[in-house]
C-alpha atoms as a PDB file:
ATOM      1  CA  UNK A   1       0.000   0.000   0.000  1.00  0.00           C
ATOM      2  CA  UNK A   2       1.225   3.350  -0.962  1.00  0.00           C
ATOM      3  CA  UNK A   3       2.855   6.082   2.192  1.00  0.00           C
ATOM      4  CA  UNK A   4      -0.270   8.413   1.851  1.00  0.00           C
ATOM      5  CA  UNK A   5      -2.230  10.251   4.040  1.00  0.00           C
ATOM      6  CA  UNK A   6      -5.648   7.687   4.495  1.00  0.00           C
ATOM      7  CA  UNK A   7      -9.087   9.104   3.835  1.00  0.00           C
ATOM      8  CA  UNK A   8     -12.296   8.329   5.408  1.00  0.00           C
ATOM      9  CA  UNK A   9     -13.341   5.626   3.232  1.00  0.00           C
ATOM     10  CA  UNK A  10      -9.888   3.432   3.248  1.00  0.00           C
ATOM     11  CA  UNK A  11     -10.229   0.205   4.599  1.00  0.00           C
ATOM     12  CA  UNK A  12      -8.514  -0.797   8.207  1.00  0.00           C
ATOM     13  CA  UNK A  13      -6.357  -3.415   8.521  1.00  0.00           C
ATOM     14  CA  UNK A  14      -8.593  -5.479   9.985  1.00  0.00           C
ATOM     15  CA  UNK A  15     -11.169  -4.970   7.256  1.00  0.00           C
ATOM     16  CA  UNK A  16      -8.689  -5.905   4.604  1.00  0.00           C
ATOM     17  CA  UNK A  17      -8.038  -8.945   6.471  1.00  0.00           C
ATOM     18  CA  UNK A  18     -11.380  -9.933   6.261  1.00  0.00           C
ATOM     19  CA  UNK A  19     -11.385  -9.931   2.452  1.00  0.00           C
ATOM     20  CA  UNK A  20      -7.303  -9.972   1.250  1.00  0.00           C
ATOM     21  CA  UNK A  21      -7.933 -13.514   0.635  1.00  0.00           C
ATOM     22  CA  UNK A  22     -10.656 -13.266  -1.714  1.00  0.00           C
ATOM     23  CA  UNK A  23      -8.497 -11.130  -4.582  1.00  0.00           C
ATOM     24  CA  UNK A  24      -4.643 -12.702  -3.732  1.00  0.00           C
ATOM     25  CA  UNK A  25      -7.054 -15.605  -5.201  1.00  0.00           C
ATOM     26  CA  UNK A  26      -8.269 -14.097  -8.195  1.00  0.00           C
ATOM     27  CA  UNK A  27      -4.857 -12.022  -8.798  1.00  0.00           C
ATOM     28  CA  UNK A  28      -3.173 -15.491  -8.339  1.00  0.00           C
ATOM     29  CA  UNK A  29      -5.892 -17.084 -10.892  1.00  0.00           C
ATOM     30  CA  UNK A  30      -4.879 -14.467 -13.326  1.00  0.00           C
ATOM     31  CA  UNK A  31      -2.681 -16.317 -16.438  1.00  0.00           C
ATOM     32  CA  UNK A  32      -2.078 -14.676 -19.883  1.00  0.00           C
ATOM     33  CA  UNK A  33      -0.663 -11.608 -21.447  1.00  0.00           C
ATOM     34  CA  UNK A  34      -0.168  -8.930 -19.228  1.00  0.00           C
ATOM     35  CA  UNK A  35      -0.818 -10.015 -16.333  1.00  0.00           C
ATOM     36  CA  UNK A  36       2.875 -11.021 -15.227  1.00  0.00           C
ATOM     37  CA  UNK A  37       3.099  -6.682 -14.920  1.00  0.00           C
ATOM     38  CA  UNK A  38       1.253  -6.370 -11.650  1.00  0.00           C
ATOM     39  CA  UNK A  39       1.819  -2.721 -11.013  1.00  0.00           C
ATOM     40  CA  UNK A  40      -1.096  -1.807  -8.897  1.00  0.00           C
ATOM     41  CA  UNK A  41      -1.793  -2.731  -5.314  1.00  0.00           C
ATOM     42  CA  UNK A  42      -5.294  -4.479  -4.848  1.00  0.00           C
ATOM     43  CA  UNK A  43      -6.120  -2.624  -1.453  1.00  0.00           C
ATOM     44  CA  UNK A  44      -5.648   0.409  -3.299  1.00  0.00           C
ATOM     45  CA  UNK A  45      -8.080  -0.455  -6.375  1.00  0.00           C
ATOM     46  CA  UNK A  46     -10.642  -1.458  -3.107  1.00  0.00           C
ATOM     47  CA  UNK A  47      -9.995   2.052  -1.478  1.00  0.00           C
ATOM     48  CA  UNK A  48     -10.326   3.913  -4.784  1.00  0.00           C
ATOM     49  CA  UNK A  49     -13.772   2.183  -5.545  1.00  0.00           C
ATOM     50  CA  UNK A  50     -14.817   2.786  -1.668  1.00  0.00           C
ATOM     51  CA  UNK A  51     -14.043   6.276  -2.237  1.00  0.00           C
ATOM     52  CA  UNK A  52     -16.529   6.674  -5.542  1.00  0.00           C
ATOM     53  CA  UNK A  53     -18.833   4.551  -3.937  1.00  0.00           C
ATOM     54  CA  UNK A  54     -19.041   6.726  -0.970  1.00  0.00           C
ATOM     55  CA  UNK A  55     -18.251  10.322  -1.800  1.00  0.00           C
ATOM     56  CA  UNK A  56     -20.069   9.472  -5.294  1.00  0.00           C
ATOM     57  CA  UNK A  57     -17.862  11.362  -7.220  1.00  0.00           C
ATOM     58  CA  UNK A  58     -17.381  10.421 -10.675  1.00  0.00           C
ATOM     59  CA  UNK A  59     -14.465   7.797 -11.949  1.00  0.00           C
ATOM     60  CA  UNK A  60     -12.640  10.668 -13.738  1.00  0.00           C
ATOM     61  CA  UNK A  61     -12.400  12.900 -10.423  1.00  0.00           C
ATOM     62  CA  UNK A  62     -10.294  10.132  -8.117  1.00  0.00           C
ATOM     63  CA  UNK A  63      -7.497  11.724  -5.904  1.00  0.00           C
ATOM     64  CA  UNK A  64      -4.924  11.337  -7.994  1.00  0.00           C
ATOM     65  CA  UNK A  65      -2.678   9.156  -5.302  1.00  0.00           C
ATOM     66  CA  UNK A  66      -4.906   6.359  -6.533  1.00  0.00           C
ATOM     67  CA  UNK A  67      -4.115   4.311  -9.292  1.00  0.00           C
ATOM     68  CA  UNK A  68      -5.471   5.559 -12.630  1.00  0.00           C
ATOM     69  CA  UNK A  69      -9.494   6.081 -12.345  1.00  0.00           C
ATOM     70  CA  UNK A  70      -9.318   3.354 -15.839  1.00  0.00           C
ATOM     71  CA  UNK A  71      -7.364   1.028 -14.358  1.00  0.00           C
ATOM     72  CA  UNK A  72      -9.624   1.578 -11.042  1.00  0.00           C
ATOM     73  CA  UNK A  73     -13.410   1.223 -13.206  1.00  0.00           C
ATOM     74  CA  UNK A  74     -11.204  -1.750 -15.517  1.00  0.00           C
ATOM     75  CA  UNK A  75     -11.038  -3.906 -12.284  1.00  0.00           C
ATOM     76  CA  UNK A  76     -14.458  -2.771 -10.683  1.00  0.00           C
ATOM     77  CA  UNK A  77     -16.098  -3.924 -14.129  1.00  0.00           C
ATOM     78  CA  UNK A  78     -13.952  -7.374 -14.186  1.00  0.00           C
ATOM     79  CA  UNK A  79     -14.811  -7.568 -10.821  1.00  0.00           C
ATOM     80  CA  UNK A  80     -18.344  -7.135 -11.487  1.00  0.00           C
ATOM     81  CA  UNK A  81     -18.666  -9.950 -14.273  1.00  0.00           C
ATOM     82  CA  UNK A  82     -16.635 -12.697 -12.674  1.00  0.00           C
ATOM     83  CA  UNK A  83     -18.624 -12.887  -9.653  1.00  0.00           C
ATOM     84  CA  UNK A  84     -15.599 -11.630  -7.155  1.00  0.00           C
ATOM     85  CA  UNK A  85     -17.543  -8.338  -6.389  1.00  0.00           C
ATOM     86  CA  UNK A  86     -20.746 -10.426  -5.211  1.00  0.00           C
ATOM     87  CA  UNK A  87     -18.014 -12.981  -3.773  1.00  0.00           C
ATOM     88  CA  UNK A  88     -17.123 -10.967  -1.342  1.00  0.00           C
ATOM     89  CA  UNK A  89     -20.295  -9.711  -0.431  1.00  0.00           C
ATOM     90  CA  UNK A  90     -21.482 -12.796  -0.049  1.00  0.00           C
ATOM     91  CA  UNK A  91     -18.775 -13.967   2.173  1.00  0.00           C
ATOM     92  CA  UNK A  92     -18.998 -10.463   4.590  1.00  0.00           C
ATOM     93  CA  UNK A  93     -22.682 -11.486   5.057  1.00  0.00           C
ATOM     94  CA  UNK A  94     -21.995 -15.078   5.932  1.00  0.00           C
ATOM     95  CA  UNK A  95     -19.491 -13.440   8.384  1.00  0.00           C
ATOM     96  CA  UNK A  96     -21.993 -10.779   9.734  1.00  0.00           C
ATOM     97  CA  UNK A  97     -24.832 -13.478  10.281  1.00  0.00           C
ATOM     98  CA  UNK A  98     -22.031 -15.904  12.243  1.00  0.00           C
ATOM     99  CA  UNK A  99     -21.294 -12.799  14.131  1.00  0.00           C
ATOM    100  CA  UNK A 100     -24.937 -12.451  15.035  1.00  0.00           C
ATOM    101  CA  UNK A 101     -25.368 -15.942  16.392  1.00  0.00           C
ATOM    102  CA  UNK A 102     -27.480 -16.910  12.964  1.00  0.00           C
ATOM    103  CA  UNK A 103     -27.156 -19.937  10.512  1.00  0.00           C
ATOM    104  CA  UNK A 104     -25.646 -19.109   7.124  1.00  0.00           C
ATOM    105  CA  UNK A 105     -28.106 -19.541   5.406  1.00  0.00           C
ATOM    106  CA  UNK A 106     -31.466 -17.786   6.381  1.00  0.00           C
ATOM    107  CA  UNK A 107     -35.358 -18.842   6.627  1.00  0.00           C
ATOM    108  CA  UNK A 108     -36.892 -15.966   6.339  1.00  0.00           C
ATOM    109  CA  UNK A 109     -36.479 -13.006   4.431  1.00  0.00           C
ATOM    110  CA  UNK A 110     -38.568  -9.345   3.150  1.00  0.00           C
ATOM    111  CA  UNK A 111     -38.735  -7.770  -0.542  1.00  0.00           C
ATOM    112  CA  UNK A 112     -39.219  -4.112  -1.015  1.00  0.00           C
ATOM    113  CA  UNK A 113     -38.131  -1.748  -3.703  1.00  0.00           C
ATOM    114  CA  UNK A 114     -36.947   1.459  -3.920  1.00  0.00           C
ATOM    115  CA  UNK A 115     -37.019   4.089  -6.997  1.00  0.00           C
ATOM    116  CA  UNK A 116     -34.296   6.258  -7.580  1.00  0.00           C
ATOM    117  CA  UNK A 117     -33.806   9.410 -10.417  1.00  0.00           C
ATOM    118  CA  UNK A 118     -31.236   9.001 -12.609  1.00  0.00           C
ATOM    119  CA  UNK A 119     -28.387  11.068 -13.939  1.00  0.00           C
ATOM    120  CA  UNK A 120     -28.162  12.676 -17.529  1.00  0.00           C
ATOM    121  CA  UNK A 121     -26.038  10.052 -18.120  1.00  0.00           C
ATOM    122  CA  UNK A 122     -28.189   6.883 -18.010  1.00  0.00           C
ATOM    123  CA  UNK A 123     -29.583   5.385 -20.951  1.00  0.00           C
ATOM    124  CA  UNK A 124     -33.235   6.354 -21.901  1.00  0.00           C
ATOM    125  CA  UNK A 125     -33.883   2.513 -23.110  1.00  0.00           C
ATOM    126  CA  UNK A 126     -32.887   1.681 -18.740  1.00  0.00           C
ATOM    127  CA  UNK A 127     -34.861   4.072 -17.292  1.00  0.00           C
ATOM    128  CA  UNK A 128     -38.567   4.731 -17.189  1.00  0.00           C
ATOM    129  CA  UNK A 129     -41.406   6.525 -14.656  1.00  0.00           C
ATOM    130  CA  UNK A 130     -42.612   5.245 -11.496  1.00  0.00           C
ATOM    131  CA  UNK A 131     -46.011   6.778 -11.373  1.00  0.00           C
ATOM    132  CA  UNK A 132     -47.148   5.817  -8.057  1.00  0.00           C
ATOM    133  CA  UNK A 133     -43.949   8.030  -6.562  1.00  0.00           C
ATOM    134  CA  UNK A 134     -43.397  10.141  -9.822  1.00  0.00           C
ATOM    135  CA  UNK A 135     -39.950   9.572 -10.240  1.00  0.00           C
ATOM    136  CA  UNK A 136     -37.911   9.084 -13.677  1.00  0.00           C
ATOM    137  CA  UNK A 137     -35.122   6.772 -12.821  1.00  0.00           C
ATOM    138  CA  UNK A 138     -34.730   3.258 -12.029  1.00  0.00           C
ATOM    139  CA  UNK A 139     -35.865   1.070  -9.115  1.00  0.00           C
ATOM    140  CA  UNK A 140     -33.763  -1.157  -6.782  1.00  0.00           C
ATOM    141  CA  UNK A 141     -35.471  -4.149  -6.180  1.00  0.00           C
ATOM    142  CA  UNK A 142     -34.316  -6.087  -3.063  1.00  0.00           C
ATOM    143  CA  UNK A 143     -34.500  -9.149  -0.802  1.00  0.00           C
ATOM    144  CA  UNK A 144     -33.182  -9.187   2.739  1.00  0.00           C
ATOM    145  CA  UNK A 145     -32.710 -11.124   5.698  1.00  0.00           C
ATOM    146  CA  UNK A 146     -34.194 -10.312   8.976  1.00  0.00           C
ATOM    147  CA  UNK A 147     -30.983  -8.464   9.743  1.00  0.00           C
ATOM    148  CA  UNK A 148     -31.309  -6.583   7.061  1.00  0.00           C
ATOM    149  CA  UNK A 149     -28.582  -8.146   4.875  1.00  0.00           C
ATOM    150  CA  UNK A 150     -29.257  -8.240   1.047  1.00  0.00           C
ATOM    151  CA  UNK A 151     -29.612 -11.871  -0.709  1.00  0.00           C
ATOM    152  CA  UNK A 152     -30.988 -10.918  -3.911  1.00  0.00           C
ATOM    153  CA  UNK A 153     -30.649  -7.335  -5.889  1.00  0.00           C
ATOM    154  CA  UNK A 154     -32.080  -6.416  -9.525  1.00  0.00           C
ATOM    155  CA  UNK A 155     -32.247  -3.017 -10.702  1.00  0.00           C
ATOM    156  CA  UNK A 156     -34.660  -2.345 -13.596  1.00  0.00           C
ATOM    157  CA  UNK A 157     -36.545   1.037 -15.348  1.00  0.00           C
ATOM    158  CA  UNK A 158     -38.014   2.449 -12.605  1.00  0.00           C
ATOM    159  CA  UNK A 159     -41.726   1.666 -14.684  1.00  0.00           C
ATOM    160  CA  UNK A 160     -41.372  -2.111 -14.003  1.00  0.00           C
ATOM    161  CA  UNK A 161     -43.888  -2.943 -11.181  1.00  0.00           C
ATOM    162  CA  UNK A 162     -42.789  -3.845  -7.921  1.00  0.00           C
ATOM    163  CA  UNK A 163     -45.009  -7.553  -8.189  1.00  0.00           C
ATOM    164  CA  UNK A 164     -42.704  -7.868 -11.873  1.00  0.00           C
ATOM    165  CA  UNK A 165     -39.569  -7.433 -10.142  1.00  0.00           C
ATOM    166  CA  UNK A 166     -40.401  -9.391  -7.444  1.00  0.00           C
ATOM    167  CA  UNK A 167     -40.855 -12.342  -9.150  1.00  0.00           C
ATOM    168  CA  UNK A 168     -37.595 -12.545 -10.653  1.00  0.00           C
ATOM    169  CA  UNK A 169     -35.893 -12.167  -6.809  1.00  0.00           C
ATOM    170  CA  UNK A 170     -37.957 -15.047  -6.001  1.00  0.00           C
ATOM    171  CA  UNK A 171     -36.418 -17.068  -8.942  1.00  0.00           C
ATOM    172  CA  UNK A 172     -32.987 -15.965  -7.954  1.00  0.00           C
ATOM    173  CA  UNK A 173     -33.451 -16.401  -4.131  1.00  0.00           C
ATOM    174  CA  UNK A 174     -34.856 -20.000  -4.298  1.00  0.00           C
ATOM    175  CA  UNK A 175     -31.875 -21.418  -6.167  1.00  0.00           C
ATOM    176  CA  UNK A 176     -29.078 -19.284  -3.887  1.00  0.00           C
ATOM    177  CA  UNK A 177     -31.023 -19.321  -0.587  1.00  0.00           C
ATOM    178  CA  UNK A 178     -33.127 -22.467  -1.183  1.00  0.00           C
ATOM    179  CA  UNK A 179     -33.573 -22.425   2.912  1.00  0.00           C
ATOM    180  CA  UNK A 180     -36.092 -19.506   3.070  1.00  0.00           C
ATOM    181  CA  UNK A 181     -39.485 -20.531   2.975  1.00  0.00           C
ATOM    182  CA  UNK A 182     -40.775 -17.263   4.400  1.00  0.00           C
ATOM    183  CA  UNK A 183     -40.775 -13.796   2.473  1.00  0.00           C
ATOM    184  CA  UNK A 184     -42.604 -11.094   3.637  1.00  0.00           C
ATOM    185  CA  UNK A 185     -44.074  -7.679   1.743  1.00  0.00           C
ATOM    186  CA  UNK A 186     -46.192  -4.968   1.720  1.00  0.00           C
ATOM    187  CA  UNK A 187     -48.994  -4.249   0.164  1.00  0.00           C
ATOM    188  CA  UNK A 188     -48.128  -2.890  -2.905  1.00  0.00           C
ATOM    189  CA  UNK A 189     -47.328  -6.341  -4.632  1.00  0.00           C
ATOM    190  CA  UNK A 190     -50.123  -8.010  -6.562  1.00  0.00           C
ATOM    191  CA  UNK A 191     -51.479 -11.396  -5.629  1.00  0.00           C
ATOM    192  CA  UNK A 192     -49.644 -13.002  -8.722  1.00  0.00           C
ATOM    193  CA  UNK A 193     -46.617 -12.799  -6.493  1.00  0.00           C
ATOM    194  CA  UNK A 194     -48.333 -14.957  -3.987  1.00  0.00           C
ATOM    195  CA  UNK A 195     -48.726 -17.673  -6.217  1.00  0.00           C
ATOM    196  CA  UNK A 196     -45.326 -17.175  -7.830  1.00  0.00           C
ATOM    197  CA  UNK A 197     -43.798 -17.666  -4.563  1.00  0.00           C
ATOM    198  CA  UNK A 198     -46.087 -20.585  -3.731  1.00  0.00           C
ATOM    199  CA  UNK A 199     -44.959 -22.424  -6.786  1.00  0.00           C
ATOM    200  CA  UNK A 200     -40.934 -21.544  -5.432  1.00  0.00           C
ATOM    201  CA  UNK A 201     -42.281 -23.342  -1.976  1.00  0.00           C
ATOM    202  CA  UNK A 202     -42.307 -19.900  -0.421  1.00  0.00           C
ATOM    203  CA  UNK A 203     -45.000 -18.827   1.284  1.00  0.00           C
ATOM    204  CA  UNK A 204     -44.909 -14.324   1.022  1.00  0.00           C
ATOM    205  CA  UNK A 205     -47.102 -12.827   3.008  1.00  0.00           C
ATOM    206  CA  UNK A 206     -48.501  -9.208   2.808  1.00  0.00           C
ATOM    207  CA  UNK A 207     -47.681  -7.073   6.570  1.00  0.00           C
ATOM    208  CA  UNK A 208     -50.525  -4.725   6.554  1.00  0.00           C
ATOM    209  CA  UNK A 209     -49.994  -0.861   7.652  1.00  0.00           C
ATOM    210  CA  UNK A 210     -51.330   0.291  10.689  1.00  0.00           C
ATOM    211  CA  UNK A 211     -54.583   2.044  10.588  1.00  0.00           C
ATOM    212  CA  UNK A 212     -53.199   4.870  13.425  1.00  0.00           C
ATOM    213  CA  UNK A 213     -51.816   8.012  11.780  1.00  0.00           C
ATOM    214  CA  UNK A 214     -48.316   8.837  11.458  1.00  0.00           C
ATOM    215  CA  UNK A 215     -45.274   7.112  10.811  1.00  0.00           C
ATOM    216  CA  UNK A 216     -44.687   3.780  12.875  1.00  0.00           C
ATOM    217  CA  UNK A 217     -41.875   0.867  12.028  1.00  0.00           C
ATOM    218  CA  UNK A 218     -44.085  -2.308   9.910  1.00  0.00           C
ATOM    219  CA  UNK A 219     -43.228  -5.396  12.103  1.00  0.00           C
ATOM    220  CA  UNK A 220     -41.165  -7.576  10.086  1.00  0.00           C
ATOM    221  CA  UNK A 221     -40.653  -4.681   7.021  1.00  0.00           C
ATOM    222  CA  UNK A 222     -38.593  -2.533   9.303  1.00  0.00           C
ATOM    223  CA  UNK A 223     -35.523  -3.925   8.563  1.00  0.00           C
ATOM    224  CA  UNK A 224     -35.269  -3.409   4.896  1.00  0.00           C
ATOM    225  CA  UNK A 225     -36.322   0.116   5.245  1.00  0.00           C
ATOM    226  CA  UNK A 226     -33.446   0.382   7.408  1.00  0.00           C
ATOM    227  CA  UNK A 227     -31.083  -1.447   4.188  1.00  0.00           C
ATOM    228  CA  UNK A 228     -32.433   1.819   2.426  1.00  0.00           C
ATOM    229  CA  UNK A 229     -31.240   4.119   4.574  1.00  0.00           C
ATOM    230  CA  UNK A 230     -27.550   2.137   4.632  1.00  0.00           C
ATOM    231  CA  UNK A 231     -27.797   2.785   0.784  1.00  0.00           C
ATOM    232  CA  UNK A 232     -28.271   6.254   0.837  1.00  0.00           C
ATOM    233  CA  UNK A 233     -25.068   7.076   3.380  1.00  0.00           C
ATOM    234  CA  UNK A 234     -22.998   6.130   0.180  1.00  0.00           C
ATOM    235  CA  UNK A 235     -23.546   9.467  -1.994  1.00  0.00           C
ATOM    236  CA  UNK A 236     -23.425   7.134  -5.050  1.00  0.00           C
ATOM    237  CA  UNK A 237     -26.452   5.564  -4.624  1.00  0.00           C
ATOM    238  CA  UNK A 238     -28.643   8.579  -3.677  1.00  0.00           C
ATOM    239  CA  UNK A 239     -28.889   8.901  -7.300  1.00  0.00           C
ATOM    240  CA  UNK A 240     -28.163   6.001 -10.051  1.00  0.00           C
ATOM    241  CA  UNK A 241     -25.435   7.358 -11.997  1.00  0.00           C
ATOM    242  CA  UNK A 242     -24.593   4.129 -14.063  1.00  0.00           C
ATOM    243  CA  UNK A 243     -24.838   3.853 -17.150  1.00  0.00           C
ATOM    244  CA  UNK A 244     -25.737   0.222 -17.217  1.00  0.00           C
ATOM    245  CA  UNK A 245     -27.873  -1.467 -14.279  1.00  0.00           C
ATOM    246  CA  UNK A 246     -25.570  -4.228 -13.570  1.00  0.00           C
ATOM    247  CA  UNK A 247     -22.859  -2.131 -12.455  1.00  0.00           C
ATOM    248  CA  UNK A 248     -25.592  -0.268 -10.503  1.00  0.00           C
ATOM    249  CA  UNK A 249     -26.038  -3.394  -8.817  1.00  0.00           C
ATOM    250  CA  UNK A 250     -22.418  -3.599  -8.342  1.00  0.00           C
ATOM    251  CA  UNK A 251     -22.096  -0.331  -6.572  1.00  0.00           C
ATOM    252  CA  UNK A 252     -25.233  -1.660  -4.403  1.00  0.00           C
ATOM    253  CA  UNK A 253     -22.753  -4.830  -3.119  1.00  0.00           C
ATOM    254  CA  UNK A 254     -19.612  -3.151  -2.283  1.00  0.00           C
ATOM    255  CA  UNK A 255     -21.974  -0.012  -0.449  1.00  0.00           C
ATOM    256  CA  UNK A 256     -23.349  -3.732   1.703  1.00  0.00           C
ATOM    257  CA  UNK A 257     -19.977  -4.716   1.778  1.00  0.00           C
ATOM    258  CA  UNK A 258     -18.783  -1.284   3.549  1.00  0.00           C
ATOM    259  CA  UNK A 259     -21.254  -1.490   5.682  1.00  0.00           C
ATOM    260  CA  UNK A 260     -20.574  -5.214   6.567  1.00  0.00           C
ATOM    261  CA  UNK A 261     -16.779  -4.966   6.904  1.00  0.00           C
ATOM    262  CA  UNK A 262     -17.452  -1.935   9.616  1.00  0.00           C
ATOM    263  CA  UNK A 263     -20.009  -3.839  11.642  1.00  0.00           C
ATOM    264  CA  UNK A 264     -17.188  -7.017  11.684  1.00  0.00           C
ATOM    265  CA  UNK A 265     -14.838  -4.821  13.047  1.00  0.00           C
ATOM    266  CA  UNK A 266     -16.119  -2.452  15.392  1.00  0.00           C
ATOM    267  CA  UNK A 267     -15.550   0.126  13.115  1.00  0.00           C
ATOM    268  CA  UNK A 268     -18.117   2.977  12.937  1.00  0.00           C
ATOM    269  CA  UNK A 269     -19.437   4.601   9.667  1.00  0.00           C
ATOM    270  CA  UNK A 270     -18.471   7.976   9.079  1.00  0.00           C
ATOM    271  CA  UNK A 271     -21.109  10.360   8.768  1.00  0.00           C
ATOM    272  CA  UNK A 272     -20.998  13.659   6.424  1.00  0.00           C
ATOM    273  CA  UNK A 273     -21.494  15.527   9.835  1.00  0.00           C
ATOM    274  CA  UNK A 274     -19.205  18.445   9.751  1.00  0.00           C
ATOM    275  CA  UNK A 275     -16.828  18.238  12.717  1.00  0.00           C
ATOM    276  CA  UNK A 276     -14.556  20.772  14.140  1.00  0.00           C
ATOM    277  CA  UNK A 277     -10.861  19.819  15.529  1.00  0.00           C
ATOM    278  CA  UNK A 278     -11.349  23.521  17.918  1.00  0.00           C
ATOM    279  CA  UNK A 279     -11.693  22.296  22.009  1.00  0.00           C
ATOM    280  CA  UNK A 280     -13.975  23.139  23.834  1.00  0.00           C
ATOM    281  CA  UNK A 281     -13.295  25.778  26.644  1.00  0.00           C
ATOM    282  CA  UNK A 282     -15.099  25.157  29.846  1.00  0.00           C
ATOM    283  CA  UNK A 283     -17.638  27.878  30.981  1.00  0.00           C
END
């Protein structure tokens, strides 16, 4: 790792531990031309891509005492299509739920979704209008555990119906969480996702809002509301800037992942609070 002063977003020590293993591998699993020339540190390419993902800045605008912002998006793209990216989410979560005193594999799970606008440089063919909340972008589609943990993501036009993009989660959760036989939802998916999930051998059921006005937590739903709000700390996602929705998704895994690796380690998350080195002088 380079002698530079850290920033905010640079993974610990220990948090590097917790993943180092996961890209010696795929470094070490790396044959052909070029790739004897290893110039670039791999903590540094995870730092770089921690520090778009949560200052959401654009690739172009790195510090430049990171590697090259090409080289950086090159290996966040390979990253992206060979699996390691969701690799190592998948292996923080494992991690997290062991730390919790849970099984690896879960039983019960929620689906929500969440519509986002999009920047001027997204695609008009992936984008589209959510007209219940009037929003041009795209919409995050996600399954959780009852931590809050995400084991299925899809991000489609915001105009594709929550019940639509539900269905494919529930495709993609039974065959990598084939344990969960309970999903719940609210009630803004249709009752073909009932039957959808029946066929999968999972049962979703609808939690119902409270009648009583104001705001108060849905039992069960909570907790992916909360996965929102995790989301939204990384200034990257409070607006979709990619220009394809897989690498959306992408920027969804390593935001869990930063999240996940702090939580292992006791670190806190940095908030944008502003905060003031001046003492205090006593009254």
């Amino acid at each position: 790792m380079s002698a530079r002063r850290a920033y905010r977003s640079d993974v610990s020590n220990a948090r590097w531990a917790l993943i180092e293993p996961v890209f010696t591998a795929w470094r070490a699993g790396r044959t052909g031309p070029g790739t004897a020339a290893r110039v670039h540190d791999l903590r540094e390419i995870v730092n770089a891509i921690l520090y778009v993902n949560r200052t959401g800045i654009p690739w172009e605008y790195l510090p430049h005492d990171f590697p090259p912002y090409k080289t950086v998006y090159d290996y966040y793209a390979k990253w992206e299509a060979d699996g390691t990216t969701q690799q190592v989410h998948d292996l923080l979560r494992d991690k997290t739920r062991r730390a919790h005193g849970r099984s690896i594999q879960p039983t019960a799970a929620v689906v929500d979704a969440q519509s986002v606008k999009t920047s001027t440089n997204v695609p008009e063919t992936s984008q589209g209008i959510d007209a219940g909340k009037k929003i041009k972008g795209r919409k995050r589609h996600l399954i959780t555990d009852t931590l809050g943990l995400v084991l299925a993501v899809l991000v489609t036009a915001a105009s594709v119906h929550d019940t639509a993009g539900g269905k494919l989660l529930l495709d993609d959760l039974a065959v990598a969480h084939p344990s969960v036989s309970k999903v719940w939802a609210d009630g803004g998916y249709q009752n073909s996702i009932f039957n959808h999930g029946a066929a999968l051998g999972i049962d979703v059921e609808v939690v119902q809002r409270p009648r009583t006005k104001g705001f108060e937590p849905l039992p069960k739903r909570w907790v992916i509301e909360r996965t929102f709000g995790w989301l939204m700390q990384h200034r990257r996602l409070a607006r979709d800037y990619e220009a394809l929705p897989q690498r959306s998704r992408t920027m969804i895994h390593w935001a869990m992942a930063n999240k996940m690796s702090r939580d292992l380690t006791g670190e806190s998350a940095p908030t944008w609070r502003i905060e003031t080195d001046i003492p205090l002088t006593p009254a």
